[in-house]
C-alpha atoms as a PDB file:
ATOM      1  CA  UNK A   1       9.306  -8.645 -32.303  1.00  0.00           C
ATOM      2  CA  UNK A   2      11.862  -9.410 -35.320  1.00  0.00           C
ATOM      3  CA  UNK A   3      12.000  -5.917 -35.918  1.00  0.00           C
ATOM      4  CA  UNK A   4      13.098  -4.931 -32.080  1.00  0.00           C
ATOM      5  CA  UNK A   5      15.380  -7.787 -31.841  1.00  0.00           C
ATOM      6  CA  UNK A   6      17.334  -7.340 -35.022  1.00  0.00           C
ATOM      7  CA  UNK A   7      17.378  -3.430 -34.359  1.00  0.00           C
ATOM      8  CA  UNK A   8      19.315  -4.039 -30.712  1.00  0.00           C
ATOM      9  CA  UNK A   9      21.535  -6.664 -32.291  1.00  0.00           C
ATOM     10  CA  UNK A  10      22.591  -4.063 -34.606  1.00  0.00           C
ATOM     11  CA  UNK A  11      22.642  -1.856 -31.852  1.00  0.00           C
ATOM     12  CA  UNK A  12      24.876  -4.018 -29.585  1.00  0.00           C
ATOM     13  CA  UNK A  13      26.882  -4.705 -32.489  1.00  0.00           C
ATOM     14  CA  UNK A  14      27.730  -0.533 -33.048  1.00  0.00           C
ATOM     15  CA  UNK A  15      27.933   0.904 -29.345  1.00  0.00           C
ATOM     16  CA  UNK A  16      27.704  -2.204 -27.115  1.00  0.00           C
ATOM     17  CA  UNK A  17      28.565   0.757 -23.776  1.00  0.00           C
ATOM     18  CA  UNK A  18      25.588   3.020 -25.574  1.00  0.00           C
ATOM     19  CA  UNK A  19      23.686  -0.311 -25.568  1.00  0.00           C
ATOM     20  CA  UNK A  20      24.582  -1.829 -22.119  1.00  0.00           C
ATOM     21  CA  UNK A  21      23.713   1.833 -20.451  1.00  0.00           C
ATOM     22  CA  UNK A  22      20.295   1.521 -22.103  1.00  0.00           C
ATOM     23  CA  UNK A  23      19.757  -1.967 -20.559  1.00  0.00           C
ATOM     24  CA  UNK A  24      20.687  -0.507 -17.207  1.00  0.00           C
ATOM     25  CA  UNK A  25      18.479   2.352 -17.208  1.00  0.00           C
ATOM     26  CA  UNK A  26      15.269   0.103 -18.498  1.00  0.00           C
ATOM     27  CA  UNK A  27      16.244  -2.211 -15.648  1.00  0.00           C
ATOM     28  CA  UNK A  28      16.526   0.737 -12.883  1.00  0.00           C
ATOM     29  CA  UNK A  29      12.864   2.016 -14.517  1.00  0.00           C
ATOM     30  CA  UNK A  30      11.389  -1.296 -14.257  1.00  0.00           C
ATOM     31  CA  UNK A  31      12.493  -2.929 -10.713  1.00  0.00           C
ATOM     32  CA  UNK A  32       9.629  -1.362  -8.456  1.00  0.00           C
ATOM     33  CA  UNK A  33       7.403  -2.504 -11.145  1.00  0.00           C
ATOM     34  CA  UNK A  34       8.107  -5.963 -10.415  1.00  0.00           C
ATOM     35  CA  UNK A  35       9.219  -5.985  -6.891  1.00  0.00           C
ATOM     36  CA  UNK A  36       7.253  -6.938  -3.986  1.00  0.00           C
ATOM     37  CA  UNK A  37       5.743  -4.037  -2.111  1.00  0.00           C
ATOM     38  CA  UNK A  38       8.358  -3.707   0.576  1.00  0.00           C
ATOM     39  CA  UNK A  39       9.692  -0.354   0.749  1.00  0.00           C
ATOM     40  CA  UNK A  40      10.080   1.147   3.650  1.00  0.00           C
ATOM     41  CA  UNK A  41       9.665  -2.573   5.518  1.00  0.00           C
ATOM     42  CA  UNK A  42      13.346  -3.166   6.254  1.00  0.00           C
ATOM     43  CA  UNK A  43      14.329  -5.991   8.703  1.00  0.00           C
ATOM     44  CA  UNK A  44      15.537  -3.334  11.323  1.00  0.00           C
ATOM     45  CA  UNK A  45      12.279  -1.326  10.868  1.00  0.00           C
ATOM     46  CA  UNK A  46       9.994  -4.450  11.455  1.00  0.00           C
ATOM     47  CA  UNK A  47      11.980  -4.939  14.682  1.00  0.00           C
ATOM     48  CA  UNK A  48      11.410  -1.785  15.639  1.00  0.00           C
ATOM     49  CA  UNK A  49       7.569  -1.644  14.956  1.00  0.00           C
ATOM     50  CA  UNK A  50       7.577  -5.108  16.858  1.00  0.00           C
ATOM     51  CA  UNK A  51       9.464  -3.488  19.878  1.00  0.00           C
ATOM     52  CA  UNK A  52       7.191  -0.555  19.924  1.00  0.00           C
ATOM     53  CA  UNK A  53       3.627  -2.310  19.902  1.00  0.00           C
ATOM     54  CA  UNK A  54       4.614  -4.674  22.518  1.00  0.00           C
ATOM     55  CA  UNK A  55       5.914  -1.942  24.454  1.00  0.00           C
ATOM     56  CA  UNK A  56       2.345  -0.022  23.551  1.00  0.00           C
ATOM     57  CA  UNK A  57       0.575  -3.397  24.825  1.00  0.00           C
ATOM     58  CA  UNK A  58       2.504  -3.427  27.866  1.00  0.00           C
ATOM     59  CA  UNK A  59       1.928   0.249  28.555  1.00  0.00           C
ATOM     60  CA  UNK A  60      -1.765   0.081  27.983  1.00  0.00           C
ATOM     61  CA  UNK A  61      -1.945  -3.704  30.339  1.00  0.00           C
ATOM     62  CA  UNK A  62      -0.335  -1.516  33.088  1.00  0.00           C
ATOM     63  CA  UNK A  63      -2.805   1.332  32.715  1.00  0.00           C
ATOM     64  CA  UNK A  64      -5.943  -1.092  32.344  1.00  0.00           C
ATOM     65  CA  UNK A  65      -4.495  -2.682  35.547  1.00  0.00           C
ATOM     66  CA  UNK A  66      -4.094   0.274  37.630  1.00  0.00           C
ATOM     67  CA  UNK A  67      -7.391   0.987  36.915  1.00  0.00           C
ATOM     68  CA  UNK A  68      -6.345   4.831  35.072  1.00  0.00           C
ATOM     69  CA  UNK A  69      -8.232   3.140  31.626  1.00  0.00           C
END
C-alpha cells in the first residue's frame, strides 16, 4: 500500500493533469459499481409506470364490471 501511495505522489508531483485524468476515469469505471441499482428508474419514469397500472386497474375494473372478463 506504501508502494501505490508513494508511486501516485510521485505521480501527482510530475503530471498532476496526467494524474487528475486518471482519477477521473477510475471514478467514471467505478460509479455503477457502487451505485444503487436504479438505472432506468427515473422519477418521471416511476410516474409514468404508476399512471399506467392504475390506468390498467381501472381498465380491467370496467371490463370485470361489464361482465366482458
Amino acid at each position: 500500500m506504501s508502494g501505490i501511495s508513494i508511486f501516485l505522489r510521485k505521480a501527482w508531483a510530475n503530471e498532476p493533469v496526467v494524474c487528475f485524468s486518471i482519477v477521473i476515469g477510475a471514478v467514471g469505471l467505478s460509479l455503477p459499481c457502487f451505485v444503487p441499482k436504479l438505472w432506468g428508474r427515473y422519477p418521471d419514469k416511476i410516474q409514468t409506470d404508476e399512471r399506467s397500472a392504475m390506468t390498467e386497474a381501472a381498465r380491467l375494473q370496467a371490463l370485470e364490471r361489464s361482465g366482458l372478463l
